[in-house]
C-alpha atoms as a PDB file:
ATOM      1  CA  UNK A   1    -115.002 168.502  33.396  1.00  0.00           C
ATOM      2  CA  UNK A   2    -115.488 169.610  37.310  1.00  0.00           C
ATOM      3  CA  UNK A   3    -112.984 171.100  38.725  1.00  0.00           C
ATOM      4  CA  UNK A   4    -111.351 170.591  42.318  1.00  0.00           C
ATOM      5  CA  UNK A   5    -111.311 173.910  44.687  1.00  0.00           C
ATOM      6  CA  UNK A   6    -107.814 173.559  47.023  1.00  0.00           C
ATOM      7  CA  UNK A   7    -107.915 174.776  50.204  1.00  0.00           C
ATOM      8  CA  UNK A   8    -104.870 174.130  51.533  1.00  0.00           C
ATOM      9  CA  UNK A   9    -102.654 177.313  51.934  1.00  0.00           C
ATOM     10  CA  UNK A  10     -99.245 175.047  51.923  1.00  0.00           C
ATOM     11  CA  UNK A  11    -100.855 173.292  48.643  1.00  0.00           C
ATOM     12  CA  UNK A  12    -101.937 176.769  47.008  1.00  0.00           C
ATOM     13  CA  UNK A  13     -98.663 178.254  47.553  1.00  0.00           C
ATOM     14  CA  UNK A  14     -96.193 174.666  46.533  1.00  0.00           C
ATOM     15  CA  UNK A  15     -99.144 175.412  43.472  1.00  0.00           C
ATOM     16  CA  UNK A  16     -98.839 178.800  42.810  1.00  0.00           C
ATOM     17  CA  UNK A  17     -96.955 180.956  44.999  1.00  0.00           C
ATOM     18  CA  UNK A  18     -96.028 182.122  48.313  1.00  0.00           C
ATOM     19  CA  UNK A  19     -98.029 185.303  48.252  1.00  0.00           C
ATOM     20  CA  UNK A  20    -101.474 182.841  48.278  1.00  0.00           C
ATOM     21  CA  UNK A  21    -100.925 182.169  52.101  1.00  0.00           C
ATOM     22  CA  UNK A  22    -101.527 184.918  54.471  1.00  0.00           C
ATOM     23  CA  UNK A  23     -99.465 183.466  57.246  1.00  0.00           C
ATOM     24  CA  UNK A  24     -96.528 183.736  54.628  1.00  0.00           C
ATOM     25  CA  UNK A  25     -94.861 180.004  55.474  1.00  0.00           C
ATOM     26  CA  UNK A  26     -93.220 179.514  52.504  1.00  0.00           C
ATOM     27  CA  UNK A  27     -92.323 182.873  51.622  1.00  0.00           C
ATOM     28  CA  UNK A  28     -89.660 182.091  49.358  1.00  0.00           C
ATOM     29  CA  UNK A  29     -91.783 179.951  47.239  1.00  0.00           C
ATOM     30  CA  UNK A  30     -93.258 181.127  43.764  1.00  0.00           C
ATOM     31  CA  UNK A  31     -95.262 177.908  42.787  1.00  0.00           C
ATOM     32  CA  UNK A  32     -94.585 175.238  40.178  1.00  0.00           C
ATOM     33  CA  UNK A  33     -96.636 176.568  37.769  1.00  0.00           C
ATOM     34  CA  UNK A  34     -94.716 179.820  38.199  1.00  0.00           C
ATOM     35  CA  UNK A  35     -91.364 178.532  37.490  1.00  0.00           C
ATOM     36  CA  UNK A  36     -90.440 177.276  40.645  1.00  0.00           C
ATOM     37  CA  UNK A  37     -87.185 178.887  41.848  1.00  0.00           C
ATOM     38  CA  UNK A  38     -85.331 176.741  44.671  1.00  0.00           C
ATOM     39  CA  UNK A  39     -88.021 174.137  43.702  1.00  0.00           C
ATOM     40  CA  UNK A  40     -89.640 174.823  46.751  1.00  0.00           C
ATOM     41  CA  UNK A  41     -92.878 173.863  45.284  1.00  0.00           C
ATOM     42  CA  UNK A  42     -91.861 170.791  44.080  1.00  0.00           C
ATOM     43  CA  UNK A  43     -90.189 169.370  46.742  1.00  0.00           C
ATOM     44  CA  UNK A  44     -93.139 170.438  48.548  1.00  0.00           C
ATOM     45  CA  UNK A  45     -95.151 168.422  46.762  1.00  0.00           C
ATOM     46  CA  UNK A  46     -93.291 165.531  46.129  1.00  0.00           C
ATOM     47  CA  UNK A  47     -93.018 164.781  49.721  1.00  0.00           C
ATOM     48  CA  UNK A  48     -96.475 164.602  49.817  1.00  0.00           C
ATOM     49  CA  UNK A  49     -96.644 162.439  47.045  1.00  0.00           C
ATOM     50  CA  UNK A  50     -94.298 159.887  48.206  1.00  0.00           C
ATOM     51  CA  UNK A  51     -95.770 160.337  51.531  1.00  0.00           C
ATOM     52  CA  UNK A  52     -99.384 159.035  49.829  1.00  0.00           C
ATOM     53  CA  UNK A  53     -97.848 156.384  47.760  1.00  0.00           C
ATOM     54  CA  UNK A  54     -95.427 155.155  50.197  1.00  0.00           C
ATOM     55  CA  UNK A  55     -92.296 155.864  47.451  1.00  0.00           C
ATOM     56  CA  UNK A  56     -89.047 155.635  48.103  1.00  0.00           C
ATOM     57  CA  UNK A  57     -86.004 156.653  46.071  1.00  0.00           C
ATOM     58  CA  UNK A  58     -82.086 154.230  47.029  1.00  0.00           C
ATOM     59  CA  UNK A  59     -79.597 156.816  48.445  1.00  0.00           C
ATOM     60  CA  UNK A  60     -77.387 158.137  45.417  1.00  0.00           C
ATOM     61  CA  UNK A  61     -80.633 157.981  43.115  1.00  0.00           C
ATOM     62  CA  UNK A  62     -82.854 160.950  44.877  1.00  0.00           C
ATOM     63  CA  UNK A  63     -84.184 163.705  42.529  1.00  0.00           C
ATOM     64  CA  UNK A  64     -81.777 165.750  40.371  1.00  0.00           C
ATOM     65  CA  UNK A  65     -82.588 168.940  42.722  1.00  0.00           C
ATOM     66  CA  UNK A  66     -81.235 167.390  45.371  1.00  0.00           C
ATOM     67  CA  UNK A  67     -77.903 166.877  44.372  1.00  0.00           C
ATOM     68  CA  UNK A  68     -76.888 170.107  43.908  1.00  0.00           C
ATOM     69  CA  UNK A  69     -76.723 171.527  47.711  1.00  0.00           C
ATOM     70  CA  UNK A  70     -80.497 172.963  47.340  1.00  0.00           C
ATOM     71  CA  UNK A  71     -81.882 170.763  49.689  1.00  0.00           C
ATOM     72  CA  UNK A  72     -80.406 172.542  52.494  1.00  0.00           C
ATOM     73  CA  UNK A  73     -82.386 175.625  51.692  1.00  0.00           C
ATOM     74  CA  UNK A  74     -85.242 173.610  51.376  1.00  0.00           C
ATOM     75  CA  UNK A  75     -84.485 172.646  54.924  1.00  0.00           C
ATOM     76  CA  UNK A  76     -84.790 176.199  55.881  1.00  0.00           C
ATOM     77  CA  UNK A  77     -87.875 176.740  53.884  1.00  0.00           C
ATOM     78  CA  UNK A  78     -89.665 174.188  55.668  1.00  0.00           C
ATOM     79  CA  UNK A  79     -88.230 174.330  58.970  1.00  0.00           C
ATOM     80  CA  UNK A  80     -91.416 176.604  60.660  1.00  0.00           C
ATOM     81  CA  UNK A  81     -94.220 174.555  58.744  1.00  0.00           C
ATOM     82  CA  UNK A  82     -96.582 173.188  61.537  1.00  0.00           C
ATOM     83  CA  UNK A  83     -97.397 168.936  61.758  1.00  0.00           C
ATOM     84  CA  UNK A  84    -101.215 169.594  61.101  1.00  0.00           C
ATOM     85  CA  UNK A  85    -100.455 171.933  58.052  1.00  0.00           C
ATOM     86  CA  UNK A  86     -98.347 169.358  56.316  1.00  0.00           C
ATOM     87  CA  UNK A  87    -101.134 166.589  56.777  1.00  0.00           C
ATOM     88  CA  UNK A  88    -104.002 168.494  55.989  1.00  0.00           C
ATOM     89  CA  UNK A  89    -101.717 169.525  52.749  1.00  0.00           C
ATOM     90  CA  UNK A  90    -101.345 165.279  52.169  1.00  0.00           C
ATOM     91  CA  UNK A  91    -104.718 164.437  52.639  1.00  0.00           C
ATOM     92  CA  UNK A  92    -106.066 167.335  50.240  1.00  0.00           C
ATOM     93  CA  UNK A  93    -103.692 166.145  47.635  1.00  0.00           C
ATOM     94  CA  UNK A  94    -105.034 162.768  47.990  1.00  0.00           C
ATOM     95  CA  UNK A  95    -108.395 164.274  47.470  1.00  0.00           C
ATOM     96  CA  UNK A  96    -107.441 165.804  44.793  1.00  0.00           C
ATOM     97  CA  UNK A  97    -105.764 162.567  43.241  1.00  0.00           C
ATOM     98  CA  UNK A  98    -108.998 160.350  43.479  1.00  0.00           C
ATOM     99  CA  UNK A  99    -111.161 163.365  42.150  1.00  0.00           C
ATOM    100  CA  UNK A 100    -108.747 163.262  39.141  1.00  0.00           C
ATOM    101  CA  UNK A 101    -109.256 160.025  38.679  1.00  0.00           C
ATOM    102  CA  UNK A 102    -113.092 159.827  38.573  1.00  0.00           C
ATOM    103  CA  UNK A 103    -113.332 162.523  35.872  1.00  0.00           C
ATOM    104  CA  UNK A 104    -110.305 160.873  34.080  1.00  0.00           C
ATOM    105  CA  UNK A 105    -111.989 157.895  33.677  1.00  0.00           C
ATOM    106  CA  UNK A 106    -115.573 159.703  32.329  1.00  0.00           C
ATOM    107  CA  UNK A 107    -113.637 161.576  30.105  1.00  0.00           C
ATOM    108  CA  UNK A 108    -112.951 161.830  25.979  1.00  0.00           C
ATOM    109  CA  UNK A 109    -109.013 161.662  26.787  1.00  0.00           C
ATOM    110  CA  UNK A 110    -108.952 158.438  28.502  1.00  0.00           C
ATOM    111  CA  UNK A 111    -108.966 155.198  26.197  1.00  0.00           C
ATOM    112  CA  UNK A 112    -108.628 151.835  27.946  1.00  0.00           C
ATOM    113  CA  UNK A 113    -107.379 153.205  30.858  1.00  0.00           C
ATOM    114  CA  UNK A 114    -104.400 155.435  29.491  1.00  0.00           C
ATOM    115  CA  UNK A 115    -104.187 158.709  28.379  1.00  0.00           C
ATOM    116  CA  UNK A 116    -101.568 160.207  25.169  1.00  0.00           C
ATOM    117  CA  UNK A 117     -99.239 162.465  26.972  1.00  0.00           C
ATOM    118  CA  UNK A 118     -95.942 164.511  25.496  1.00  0.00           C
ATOM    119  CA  UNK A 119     -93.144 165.590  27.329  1.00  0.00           C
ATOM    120  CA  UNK A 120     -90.548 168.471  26.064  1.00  0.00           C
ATOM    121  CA  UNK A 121     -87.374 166.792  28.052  1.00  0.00           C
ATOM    122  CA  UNK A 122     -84.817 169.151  29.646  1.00  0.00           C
ATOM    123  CA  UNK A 123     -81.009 169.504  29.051  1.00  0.00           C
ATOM    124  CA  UNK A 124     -79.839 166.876  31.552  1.00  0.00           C
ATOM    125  CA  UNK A 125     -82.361 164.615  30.478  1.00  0.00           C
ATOM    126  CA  UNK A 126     -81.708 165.042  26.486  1.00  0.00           C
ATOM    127  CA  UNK A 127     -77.680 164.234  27.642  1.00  0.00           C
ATOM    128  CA  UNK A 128     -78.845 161.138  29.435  1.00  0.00           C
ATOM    129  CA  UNK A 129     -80.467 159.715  26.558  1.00  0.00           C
ATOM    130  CA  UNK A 130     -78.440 160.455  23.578  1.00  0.00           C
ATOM    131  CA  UNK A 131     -75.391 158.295  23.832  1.00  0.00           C
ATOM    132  CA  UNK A 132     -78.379 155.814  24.061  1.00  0.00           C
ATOM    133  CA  UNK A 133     -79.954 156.617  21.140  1.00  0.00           C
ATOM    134  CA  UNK A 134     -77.418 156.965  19.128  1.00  0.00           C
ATOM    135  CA  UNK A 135     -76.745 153.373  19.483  1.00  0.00           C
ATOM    136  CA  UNK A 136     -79.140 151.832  17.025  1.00  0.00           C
ATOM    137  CA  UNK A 137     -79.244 148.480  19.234  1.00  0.00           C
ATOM    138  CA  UNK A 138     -80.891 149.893  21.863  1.00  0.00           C
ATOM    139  CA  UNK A 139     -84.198 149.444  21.688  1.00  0.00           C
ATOM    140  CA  UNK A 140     -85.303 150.258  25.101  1.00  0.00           C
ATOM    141  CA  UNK A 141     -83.665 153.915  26.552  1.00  0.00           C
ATOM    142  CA  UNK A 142     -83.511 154.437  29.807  1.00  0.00           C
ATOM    143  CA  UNK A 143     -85.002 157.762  31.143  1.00  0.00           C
ATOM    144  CA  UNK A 144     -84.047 159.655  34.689  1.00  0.00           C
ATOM    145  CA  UNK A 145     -87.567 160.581  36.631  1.00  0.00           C
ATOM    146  CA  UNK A 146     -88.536 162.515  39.309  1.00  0.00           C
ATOM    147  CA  UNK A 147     -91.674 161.209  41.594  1.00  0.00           C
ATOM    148  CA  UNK A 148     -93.775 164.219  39.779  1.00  0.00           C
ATOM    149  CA  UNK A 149     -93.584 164.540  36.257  1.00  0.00           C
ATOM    150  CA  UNK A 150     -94.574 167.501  34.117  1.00  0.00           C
ATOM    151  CA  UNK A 151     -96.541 166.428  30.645  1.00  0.00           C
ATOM    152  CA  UNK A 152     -98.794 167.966  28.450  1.00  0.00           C
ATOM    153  CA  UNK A 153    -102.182 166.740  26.508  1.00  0.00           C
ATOM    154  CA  UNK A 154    -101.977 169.246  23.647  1.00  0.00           C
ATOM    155  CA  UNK A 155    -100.006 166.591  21.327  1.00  0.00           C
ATOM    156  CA  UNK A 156     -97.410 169.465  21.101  1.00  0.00           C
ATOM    157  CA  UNK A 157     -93.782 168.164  20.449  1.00  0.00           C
ATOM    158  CA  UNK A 158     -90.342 170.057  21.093  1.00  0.00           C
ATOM    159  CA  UNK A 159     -91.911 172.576  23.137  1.00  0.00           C
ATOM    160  CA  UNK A 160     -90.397 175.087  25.345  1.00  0.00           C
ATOM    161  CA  UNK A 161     -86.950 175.687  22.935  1.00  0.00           C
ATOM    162  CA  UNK A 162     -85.987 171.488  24.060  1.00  0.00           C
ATOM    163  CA  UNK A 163     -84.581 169.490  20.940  1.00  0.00           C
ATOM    164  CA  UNK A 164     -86.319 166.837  22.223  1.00  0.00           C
ATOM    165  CA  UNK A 165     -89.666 165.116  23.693  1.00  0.00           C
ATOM    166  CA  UNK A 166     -91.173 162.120  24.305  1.00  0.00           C
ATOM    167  CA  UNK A 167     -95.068 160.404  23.708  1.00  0.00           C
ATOM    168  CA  UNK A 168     -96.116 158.134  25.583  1.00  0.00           C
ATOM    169  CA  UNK A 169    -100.084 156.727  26.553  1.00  0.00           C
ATOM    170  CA  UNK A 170    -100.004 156.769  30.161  1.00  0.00           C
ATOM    171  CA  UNK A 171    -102.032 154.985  32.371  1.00  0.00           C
ATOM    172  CA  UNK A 172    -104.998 157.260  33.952  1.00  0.00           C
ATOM    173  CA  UNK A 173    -103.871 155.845  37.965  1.00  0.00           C
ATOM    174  CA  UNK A 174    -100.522 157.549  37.209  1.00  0.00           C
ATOM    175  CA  UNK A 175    -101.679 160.928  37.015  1.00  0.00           C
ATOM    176  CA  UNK A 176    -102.145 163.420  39.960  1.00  0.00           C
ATOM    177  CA  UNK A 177    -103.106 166.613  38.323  1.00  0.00           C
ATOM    178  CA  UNK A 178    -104.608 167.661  35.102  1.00  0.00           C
ATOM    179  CA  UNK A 179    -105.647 171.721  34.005  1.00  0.00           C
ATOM    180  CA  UNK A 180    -108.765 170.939  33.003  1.00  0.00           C
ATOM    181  CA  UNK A 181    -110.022 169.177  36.373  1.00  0.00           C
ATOM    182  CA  UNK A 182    -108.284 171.889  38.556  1.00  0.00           C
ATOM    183  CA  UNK A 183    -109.577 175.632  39.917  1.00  0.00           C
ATOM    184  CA  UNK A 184    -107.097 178.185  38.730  1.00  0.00           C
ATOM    185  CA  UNK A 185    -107.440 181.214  40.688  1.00  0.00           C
ATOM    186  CA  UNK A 186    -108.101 184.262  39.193  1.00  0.00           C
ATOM    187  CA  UNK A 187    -105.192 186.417  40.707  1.00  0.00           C
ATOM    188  CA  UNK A 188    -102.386 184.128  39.665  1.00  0.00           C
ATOM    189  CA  UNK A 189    -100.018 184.175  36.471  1.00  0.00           C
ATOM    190  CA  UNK A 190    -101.265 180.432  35.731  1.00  0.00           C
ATOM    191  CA  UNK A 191    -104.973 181.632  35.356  1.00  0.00           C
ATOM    192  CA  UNK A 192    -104.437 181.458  31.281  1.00  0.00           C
ATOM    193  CA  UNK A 193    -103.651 177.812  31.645  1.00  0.00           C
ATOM    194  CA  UNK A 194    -106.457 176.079  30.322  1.00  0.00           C
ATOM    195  CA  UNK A 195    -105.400 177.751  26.904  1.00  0.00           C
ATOM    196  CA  UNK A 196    -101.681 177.876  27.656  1.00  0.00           C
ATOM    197  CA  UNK A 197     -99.831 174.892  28.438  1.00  0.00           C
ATOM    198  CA  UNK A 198    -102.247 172.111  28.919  1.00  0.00           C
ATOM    199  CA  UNK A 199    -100.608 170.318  32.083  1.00  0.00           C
ATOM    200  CA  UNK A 200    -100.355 167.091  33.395  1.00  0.00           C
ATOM    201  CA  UNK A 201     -98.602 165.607  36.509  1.00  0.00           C
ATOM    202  CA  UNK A 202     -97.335 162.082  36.207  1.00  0.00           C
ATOM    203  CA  UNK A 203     -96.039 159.859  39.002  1.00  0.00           C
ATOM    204  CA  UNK A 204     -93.429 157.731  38.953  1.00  0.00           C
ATOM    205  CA  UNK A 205     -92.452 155.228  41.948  1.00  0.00           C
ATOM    206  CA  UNK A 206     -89.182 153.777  40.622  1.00  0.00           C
ATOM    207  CA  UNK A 207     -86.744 153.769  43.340  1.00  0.00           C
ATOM    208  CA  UNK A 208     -83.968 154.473  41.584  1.00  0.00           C
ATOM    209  CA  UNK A 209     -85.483 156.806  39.483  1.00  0.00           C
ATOM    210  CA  UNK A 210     -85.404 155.939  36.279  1.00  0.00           C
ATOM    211  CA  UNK A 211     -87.997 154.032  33.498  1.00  0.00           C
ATOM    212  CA  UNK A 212     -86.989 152.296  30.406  1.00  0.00           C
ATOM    213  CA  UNK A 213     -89.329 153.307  27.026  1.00  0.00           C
ATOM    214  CA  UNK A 214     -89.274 151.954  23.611  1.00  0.00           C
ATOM    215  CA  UNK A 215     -87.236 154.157  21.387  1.00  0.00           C
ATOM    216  CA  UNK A 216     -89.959 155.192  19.434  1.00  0.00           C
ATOM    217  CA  UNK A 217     -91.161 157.109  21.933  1.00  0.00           C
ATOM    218  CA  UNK A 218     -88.307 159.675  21.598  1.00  0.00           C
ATOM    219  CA  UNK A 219     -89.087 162.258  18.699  1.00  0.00           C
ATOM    220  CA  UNK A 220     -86.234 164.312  17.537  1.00  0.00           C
ATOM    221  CA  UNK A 221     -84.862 166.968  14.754  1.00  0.00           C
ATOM    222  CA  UNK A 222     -81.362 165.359  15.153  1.00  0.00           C
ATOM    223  CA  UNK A 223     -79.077 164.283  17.810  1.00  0.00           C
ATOM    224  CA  UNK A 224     -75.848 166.239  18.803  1.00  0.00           C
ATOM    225  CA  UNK A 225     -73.478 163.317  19.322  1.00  0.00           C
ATOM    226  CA  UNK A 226     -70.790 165.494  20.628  1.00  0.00           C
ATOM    227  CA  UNK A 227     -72.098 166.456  24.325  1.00  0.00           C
ATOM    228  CA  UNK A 228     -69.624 168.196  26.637  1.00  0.00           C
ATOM    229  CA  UNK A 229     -69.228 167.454  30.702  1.00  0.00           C
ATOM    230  CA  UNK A 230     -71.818 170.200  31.795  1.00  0.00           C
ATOM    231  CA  UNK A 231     -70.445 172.540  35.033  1.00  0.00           C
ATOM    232  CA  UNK A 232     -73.988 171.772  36.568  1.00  0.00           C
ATOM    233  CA  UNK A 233     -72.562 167.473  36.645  1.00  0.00           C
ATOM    234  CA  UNK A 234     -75.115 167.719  40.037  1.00  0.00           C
ATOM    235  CA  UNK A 235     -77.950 166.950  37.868  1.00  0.00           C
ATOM    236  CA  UNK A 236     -76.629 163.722  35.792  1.00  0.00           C
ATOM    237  CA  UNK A 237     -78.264 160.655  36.743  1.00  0.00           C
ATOM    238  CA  UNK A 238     -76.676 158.085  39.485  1.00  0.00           C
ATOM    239  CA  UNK A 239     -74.568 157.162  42.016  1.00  0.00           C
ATOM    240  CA  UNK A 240     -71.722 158.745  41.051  1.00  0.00           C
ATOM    241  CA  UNK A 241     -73.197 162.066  40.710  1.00  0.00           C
ATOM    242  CA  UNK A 242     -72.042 165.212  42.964  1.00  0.00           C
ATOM    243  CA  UNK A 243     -73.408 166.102  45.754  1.00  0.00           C
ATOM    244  CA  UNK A 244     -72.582 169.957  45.679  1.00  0.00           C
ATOM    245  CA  UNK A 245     -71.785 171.975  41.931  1.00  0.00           C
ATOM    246  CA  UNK A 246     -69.331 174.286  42.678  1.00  0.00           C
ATOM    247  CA  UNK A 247     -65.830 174.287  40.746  1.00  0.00           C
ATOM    248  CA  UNK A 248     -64.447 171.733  42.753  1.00  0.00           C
ATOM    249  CA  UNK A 249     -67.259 168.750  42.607  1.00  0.00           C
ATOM    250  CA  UNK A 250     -67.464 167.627  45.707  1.00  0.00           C
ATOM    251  CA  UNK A 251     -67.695 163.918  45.960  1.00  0.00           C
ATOM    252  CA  UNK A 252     -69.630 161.631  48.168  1.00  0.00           C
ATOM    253  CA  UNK A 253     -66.632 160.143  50.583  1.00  0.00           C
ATOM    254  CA  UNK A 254     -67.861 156.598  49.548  1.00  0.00           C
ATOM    255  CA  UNK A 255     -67.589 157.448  45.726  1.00  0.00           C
ATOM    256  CA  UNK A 256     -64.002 156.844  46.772  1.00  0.00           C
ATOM    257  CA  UNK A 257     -64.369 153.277  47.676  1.00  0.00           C
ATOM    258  CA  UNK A 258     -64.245 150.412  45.189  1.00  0.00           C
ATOM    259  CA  UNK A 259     -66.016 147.940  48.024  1.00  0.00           C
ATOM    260  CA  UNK A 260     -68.918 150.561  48.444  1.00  0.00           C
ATOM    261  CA  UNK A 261     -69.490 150.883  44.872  1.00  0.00           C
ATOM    262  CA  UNK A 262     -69.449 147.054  44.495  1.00  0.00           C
ATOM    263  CA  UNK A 263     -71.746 146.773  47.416  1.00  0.00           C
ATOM    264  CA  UNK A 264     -74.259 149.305  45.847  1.00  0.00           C
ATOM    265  CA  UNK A 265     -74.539 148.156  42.621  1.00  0.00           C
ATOM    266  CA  UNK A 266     -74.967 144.399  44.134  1.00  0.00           C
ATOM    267  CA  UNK A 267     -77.823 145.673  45.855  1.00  0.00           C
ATOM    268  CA  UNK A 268     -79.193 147.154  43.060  1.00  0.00           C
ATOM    269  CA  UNK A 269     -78.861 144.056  41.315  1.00  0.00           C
ATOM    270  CA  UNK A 270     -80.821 142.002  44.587  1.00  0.00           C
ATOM    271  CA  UNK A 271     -83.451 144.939  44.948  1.00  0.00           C
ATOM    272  CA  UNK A 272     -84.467 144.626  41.860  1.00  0.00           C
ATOM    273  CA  UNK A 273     -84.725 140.570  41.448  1.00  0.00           C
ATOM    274  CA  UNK A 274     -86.406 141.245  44.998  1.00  0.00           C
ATOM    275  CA  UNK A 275     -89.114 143.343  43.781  1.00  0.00           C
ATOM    276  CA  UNK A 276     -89.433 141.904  40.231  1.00  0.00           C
ATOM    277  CA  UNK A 277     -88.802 145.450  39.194  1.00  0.00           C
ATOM    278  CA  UNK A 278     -89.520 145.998  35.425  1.00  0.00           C
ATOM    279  CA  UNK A 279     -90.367 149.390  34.307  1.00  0.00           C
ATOM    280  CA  UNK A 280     -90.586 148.467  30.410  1.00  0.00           C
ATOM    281  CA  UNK A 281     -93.100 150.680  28.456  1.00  0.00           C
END
């Protein structure tokens, strides 16, 4: 497969790493593929996604890194970026998104239009879905999303020490990234990729941030029916999530209000019949 050549320093650094740009403007970022401390790299890049794709997320169902307080030192992070540098970043990504998509589609891991993809779910995620599963009636589980995804094409199940993961064929227009069609460079820790961890970005345009799958999707050892309230609470799913972790969970003021919370959740209700919303897999 070809492979696309960024040259966008804010995109090579939200990629890989602060140290790629020489004008050092996001200095506190070490990449996504590097871990992504802060999450500087994602958020990064997720603006520029839902820039693209015109997404929007209902306020109360943003990203789970945004919930915890981090978002003000993302503010920080990005407060000296420069107009043009941000757009030229969006319309390279965009590049990059249709050049995925042409070799995608040539490709021997696209069939009809979708591609098998795994997923090794995280901690907040495996909590989310449990009490779900565990109720043998539920044949569709709902799932918390972010607008970028991180999936793999190796087949590879309960990766990464998680207890569980998910399989899913994905549709080829949902994908923004994949190894194999992008130009590692040389100098950085992800350079092994291609034989490491075989990675794939999905989007997802939900607005409240969530997609339901079939239950089979979900592979598992076992489930631990007895999960405890988590001191991180910032990063369960919803409206009545915190909006700083610290030891006294500070609440959203309108959290407090029965009328609000009516008010949202009949809005939910309207958006959705609005929109025809019906994220079924």
């Amino acid at each position: 497969m070809e492979e696309f050549k960024l040259k966008s320093e804010l995109l090579l650094q939200s990629f890989w790493g602060g140290y790629m740009c020489k004008n050092g403007c996001l200095s506190q970022c070490n990449g996504y593929f590097n871990a992504d401390n802060g999450d500087f790299g994602r958020g990064f890049i997720e603006y520029c996604v839902s820039r693209i794709f015109n997404i929007h997320r209902v306020p109360g169902y943003e990203q789970y890194y945004l919930k915890d307080g981090s978002w003000m030192q993302m503010c920080h992070e990005y407060g000296n970026l420069k107009e043009s540098d941000i757009n030229n970043a969006c319309s390279e990504l965009e590049q990059l998104y249709y050049f995925i998509q042409n070799e995608l589609k040539k490709s021997k891991y696209a069939e009809d239009g979708k591609i098998q993809l795994v997923r090794s779910l995280r901690t907040h995620e495996i909590d989310f879905v449990t009490p779900q599963l565990c109720d043998s009636s539920n044949q569709k589980i709902k799932l918390p999303v972010n607008i970028i995804n991180s999936y793999a094409h190796d087949g590879r199940h309960l990766g990464y020490g998680s207890k569980m993961s998910i399989a899913r064929n994905i549709e080829v227009e949902k994908i923004i990234m994949f190894d194999e069609c992008l130009y590692h460079p040389e100098n950085v820790c992800a350079n092994h990729i291609h034989g490491g961890e075989y990675e794939v970005w999905v989007i997802e345009e939900n607005i409240f941030g969530y997609i339901e799958l079939n239950r089979t999707c979900f592979i598992y050892e076992e489930l631990n029916t007895n999960i405890r309230e988590r001191f991180y609470n910032s990063r369960s799913y919803g409206i009545n999530t915190s909006l700083y972790t610290d030891e006294k969970g500070i609440k959203r003021p309108c959290e407090h209000n029965k009328f609000t919370k009516w008010l949202i959740e009949r809005n939910k209700r309207e958006i959705e019949a609005l929109y025809e919303i019906n994220d079924e897999v």
